[in-house]
N, C-alpha and C. Protein backbone atom coordinates (compact mmCIF):
# COMPACT_ATOMS: atom_id res chain seq x y z
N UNK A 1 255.61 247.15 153.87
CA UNK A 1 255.98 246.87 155.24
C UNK A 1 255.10 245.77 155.83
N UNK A 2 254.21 245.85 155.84
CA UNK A 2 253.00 245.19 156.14
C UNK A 2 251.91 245.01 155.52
N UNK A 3 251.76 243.64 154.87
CA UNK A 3 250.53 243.27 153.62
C UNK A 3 249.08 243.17 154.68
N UNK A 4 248.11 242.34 154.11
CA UNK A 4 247.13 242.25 154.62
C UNK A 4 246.97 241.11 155.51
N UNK A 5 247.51 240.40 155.15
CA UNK A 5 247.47 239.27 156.33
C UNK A 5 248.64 239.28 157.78
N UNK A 6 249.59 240.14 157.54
CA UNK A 6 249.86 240.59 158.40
C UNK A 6 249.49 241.74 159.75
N UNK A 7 248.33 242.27 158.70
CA UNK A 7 247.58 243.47 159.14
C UNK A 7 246.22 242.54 160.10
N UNK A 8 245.81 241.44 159.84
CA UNK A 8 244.89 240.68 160.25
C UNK A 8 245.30 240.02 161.13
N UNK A 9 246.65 239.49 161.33
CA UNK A 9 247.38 239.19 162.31
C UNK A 9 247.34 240.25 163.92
N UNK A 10 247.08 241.64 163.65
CA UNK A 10 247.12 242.17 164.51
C UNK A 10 245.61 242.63 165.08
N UNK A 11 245.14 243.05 164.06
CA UNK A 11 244.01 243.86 164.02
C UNK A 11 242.68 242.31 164.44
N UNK A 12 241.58 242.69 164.98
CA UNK A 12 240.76 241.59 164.83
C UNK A 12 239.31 241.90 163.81
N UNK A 13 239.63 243.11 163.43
CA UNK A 13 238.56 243.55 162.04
C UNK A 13 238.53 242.65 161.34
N UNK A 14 237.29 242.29 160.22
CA UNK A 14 237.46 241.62 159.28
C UNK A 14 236.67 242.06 158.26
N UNK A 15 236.14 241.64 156.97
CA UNK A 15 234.87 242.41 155.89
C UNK A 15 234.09 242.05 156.21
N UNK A 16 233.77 242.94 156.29
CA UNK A 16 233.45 244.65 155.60
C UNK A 16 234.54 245.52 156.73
N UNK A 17 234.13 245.40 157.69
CA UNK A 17 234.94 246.04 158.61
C UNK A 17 236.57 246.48 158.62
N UNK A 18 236.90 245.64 158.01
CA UNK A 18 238.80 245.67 158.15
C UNK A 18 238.65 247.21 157.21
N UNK A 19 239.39 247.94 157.55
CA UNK A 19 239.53 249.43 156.88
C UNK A 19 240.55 249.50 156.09
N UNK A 20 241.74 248.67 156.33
CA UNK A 20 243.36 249.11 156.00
C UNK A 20 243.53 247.87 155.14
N UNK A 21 244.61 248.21 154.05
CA UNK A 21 244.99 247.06 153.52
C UNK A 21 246.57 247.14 153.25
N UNK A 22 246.89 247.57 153.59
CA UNK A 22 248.82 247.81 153.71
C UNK A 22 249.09 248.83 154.46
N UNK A 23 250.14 248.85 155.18
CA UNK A 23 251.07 249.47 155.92
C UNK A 23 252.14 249.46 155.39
N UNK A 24 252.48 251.15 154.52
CA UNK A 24 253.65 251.39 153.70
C UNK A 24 254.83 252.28 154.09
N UNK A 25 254.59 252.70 155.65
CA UNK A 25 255.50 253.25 156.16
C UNK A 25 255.35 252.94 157.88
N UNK A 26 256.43 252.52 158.66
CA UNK A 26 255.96 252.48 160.13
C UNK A 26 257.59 252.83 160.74
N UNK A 27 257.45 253.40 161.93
CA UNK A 27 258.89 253.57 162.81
C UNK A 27 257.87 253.44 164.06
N UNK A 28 258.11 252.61 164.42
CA UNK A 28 258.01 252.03 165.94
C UNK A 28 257.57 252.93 166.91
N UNK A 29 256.54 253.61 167.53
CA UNK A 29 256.73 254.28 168.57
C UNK A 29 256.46 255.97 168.23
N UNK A 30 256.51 256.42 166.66
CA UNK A 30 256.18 257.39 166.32
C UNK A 30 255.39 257.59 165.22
N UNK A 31 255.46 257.04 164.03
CA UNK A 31 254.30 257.48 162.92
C UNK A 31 254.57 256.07 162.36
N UNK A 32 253.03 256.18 161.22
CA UNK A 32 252.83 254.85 160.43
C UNK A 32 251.87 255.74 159.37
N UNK A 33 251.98 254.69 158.31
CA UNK A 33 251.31 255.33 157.21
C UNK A 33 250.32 254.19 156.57
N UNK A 34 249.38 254.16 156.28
CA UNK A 34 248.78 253.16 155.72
C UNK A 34 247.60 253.80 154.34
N UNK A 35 247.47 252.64 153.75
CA UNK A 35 246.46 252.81 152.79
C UNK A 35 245.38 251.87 152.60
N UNK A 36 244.19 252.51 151.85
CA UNK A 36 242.84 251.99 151.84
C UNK A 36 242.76 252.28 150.84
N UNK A 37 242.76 250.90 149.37
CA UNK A 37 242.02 251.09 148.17
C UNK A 37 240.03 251.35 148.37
N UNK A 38 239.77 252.48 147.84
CA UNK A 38 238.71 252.63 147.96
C UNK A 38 237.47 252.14 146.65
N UNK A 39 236.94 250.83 146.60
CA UNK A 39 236.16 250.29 145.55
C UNK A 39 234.87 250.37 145.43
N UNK A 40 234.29 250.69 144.62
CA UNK A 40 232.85 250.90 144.26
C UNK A 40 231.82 249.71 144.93
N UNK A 41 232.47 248.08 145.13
CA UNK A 41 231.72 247.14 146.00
C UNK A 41 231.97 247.00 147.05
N UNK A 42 232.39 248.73 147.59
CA UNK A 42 232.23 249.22 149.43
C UNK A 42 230.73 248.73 149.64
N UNK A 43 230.24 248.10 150.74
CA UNK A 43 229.31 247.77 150.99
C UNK A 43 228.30 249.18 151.36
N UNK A 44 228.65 249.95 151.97
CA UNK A 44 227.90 250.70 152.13
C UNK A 44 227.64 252.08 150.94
N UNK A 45 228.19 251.81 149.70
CA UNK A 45 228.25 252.77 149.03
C UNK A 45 226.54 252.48 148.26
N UNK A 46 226.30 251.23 148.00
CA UNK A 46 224.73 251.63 147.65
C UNK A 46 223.38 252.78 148.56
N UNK A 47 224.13 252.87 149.76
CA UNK A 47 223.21 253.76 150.46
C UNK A 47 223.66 255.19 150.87
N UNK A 48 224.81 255.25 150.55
CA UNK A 48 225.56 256.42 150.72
C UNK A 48 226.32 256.95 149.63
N UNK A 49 226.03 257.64 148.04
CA UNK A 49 224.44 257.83 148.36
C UNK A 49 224.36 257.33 146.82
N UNK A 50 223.21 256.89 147.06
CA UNK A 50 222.79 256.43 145.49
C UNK A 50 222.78 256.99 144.58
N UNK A 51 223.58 256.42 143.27
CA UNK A 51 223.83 257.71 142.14
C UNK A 51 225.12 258.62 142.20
N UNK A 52 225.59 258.52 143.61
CA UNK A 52 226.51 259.46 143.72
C UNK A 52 227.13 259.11 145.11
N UNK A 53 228.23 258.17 144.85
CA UNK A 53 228.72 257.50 145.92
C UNK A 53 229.78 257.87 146.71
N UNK A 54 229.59 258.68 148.26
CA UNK A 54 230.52 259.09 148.89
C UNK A 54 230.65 257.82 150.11
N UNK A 55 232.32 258.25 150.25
CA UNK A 55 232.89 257.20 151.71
C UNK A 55 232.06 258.05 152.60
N UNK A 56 231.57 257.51 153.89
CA UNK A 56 231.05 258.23 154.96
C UNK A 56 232.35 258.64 155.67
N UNK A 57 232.19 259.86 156.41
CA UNK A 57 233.73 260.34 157.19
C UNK A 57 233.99 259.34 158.39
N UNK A 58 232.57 259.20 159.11
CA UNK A 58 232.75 258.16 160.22
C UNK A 58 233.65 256.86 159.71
N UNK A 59 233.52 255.97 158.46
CA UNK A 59 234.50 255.19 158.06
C UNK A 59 236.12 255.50 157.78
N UNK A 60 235.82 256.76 157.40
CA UNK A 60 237.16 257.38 157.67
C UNK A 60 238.21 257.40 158.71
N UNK A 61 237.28 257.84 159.42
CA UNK A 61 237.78 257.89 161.24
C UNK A 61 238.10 256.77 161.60
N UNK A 62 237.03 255.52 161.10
CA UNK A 62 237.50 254.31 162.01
C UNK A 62 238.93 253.94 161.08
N UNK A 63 239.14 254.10 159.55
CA UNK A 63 240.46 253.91 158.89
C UNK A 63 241.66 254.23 159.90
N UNK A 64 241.65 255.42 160.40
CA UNK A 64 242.50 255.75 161.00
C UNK A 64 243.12 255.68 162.08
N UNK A 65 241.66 255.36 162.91
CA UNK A 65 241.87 254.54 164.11
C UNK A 65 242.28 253.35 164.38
N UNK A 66 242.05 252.08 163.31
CA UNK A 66 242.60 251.53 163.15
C UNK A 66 244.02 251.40 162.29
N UNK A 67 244.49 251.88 161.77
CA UNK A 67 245.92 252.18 161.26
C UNK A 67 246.68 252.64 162.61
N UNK A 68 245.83 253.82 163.77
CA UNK A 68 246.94 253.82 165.14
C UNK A 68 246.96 253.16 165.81
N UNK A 69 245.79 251.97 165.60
CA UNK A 69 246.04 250.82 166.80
C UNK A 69 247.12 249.78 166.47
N UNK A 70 247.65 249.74 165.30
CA UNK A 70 248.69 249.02 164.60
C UNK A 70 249.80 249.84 165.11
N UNK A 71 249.96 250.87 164.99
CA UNK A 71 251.08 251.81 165.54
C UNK A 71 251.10 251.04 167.38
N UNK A 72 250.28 251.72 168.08
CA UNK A 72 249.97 251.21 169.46
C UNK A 72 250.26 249.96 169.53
N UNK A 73 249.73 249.12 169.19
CA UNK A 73 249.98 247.47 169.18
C UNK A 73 251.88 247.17 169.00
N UNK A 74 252.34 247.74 167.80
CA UNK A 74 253.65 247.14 167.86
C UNK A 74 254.60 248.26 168.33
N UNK A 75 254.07 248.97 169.05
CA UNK A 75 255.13 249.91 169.69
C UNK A 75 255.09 249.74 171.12
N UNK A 76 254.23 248.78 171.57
CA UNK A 76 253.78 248.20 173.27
C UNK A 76 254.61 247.10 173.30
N UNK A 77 254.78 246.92 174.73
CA UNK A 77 255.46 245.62 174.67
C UNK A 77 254.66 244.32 174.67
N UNK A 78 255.08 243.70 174.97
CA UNK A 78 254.30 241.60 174.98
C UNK A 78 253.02 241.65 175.77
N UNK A 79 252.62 242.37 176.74
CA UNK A 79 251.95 242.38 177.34
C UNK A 79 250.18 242.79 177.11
N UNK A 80 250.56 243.30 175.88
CA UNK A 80 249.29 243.74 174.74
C UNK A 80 248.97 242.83 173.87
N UNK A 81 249.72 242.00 173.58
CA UNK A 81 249.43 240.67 172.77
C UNK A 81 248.23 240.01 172.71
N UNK A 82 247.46 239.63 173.93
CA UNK A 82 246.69 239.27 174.50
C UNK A 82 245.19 239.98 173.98
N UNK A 83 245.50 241.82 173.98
CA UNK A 83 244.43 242.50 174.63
C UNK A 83 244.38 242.90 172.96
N UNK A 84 242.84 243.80 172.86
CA UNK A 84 242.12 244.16 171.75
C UNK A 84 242.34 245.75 172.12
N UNK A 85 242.52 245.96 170.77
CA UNK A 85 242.72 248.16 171.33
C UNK A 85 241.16 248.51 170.94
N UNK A 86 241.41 249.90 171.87
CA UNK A 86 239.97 250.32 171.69
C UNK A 86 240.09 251.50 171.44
N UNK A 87 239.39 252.06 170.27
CA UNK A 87 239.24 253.49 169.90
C UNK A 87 238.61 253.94 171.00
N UNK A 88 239.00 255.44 171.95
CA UNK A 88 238.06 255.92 172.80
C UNK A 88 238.04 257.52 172.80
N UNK A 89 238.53 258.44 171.91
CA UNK A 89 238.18 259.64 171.94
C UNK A 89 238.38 259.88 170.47
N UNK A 90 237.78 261.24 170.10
CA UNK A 90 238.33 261.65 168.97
C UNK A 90 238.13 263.26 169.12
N UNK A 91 239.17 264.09 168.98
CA UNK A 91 238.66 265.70 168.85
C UNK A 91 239.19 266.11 167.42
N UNK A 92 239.15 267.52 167.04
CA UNK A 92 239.01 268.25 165.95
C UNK A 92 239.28 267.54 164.94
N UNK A 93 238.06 266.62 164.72
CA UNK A 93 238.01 266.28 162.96
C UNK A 93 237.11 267.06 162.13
N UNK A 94 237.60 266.76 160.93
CA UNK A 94 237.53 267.74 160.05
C UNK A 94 237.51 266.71 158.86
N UNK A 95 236.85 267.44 157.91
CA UNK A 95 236.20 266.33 156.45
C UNK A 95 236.68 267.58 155.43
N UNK A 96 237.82 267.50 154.45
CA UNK A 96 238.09 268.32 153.15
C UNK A 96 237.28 268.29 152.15
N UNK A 97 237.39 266.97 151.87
CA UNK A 97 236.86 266.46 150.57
C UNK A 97 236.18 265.47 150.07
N UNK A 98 235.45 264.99 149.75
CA UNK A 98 234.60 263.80 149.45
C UNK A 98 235.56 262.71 149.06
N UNK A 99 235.48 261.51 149.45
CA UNK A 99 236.01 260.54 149.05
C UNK A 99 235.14 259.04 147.98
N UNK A 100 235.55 259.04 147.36
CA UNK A 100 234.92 258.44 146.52
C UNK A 100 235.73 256.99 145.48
N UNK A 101 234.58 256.00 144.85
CA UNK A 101 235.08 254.94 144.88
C UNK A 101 236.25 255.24 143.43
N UNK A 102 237.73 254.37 143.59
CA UNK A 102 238.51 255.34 142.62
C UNK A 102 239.70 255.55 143.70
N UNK A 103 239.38 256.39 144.54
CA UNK A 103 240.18 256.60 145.69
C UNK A 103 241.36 256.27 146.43
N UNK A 104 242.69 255.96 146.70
CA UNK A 104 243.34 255.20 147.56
C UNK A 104 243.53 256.07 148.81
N UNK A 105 243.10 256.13 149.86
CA UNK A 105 243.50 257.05 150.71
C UNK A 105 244.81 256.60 151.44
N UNK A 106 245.29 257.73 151.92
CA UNK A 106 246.87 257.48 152.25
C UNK A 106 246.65 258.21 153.85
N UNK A 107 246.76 256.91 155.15
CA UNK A 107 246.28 257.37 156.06
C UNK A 107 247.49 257.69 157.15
N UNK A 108 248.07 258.85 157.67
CA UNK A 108 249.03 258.86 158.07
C UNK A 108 248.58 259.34 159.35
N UNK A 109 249.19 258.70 160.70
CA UNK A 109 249.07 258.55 162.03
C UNK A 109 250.56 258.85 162.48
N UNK A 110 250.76 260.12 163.92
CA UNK A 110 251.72 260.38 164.19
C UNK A 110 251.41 259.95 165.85
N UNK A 111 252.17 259.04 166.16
CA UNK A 111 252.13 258.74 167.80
C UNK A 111 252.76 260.55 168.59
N UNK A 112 251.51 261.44 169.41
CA UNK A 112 251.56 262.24 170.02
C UNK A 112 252.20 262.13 171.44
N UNK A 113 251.34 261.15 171.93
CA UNK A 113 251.95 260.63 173.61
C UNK A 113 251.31 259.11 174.14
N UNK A 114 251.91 258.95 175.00
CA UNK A 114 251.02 257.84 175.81
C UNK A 114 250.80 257.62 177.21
N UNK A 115 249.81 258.17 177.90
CA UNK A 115 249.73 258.46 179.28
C UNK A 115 248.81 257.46 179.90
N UNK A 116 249.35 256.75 181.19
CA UNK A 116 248.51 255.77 181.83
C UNK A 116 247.27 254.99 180.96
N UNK A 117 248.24 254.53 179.84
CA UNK A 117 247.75 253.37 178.79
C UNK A 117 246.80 253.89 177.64
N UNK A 118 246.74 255.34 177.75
CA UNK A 118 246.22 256.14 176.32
C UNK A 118 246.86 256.68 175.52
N UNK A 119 247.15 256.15 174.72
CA UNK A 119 247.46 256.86 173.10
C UNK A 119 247.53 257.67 172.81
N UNK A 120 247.47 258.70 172.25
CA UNK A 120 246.92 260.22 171.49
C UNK A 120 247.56 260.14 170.65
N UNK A 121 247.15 260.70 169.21
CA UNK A 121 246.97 260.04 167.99
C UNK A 121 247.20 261.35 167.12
N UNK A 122 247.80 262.37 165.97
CA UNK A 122 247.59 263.38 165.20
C UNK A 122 247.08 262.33 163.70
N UNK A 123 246.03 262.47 163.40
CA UNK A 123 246.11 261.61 161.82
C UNK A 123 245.87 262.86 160.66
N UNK A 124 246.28 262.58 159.69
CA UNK A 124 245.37 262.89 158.08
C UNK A 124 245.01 261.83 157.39
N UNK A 125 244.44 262.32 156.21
CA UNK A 125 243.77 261.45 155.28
C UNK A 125 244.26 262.11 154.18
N UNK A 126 244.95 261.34 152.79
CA UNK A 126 245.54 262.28 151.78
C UNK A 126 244.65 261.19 150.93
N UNK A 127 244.25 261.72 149.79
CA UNK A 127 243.70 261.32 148.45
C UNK A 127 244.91 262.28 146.98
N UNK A 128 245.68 261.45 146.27
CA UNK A 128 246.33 262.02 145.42
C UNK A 128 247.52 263.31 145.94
N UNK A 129 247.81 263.27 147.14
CA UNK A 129 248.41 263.75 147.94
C UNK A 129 247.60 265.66 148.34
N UNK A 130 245.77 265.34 148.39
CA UNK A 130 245.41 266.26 148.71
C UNK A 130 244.38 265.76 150.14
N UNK A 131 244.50 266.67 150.91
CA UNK A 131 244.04 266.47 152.30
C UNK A 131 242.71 266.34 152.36
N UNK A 132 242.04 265.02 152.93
CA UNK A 132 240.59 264.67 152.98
C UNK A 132 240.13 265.01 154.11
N UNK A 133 240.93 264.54 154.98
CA UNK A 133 240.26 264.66 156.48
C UNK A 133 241.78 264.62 157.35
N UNK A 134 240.66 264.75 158.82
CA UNK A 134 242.21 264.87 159.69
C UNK A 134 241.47 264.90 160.56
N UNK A 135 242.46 264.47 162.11
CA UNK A 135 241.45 264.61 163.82
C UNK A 135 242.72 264.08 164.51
N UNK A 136 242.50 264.35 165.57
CA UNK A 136 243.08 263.61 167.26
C UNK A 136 242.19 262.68 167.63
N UNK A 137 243.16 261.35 167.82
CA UNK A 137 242.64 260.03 168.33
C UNK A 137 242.91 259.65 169.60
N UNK A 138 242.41 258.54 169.94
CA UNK A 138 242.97 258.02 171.46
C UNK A 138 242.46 256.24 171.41
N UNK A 139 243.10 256.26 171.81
CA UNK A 139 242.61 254.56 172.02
C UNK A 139 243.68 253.90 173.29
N UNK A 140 243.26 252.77 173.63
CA UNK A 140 243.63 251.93 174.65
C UNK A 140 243.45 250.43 174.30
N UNK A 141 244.16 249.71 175.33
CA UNK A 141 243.89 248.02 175.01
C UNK A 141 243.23 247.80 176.28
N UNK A 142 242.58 246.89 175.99
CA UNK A 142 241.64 246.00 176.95
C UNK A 142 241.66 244.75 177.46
N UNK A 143 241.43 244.27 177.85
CA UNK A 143 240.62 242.46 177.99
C UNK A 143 240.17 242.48 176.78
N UNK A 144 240.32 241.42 175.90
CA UNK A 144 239.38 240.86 175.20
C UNK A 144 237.83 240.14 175.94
């Protein structure tokens, strides 16, 4: 649906930072699905942890958050074009399973609601179609 340079087109992440690298499922206004090849020259995997290299969950979270700001972004109208989304809440997350380099995570975001320009977000995280993580998001657009 959406390669990587289309994904850069929206998003203003870049590396190390950019989380997502395809968008393999999207419907406008309600869910999107994306994925993150997960590679051993993750920058932060020499310190997390040496010898034994886990994704941190916090990178997780931001995966996902950014995969719903792609949702948010093309389900807004013209008027967001302009503006940068901003992750701003997160409740009941939850970490299954270690993620590790090897990995493709399969990040699926369900648009919940959108109230006076906030988001709310249901995500998971699937590895081999087994559940890594999961939380409620929120985000908004801004001024750049």
């Amino acid at each position: 649906m959406l390669d990587i340079n289309e994904i850069m087109k929206i998003l203003p992440h870049r590396y190390p930072f950019l989380l997502v690298d395809r968008i393999v499922e999207l419907e406008t206004g309600k869910r999107i699905v994306g994925a993150k090849n997960v590679t051993v020259n993750e920058p932060f995997f020499p310190g997390h942890f040496p010898g034994h290299p886990v994704m941190p969950g916090v990178l997780i979270i931001e995966a996902m958050a950014q995969v719903a700001a792609i949702l948010a972004y093309v389900s807004s109208d013209e008027s967001v074009r302009s503006k940068v989304t901003y992750f701003v809440g997160i409740d009941n997350a939850r970490f299954r399973k270690p993620v590790v380099p090897g990995d493709q995570l399969r990040l699926e975001l369900e648009a919940v609601g959108c109230k006076r320009g906030i988001w709310t977000f249901s995500g998971r995280v699937q590895v081999a179609d087994k559940l890594v993580a999961e939380a409620e998001l929120k985000a908004t657009f801004a001024d750049k």
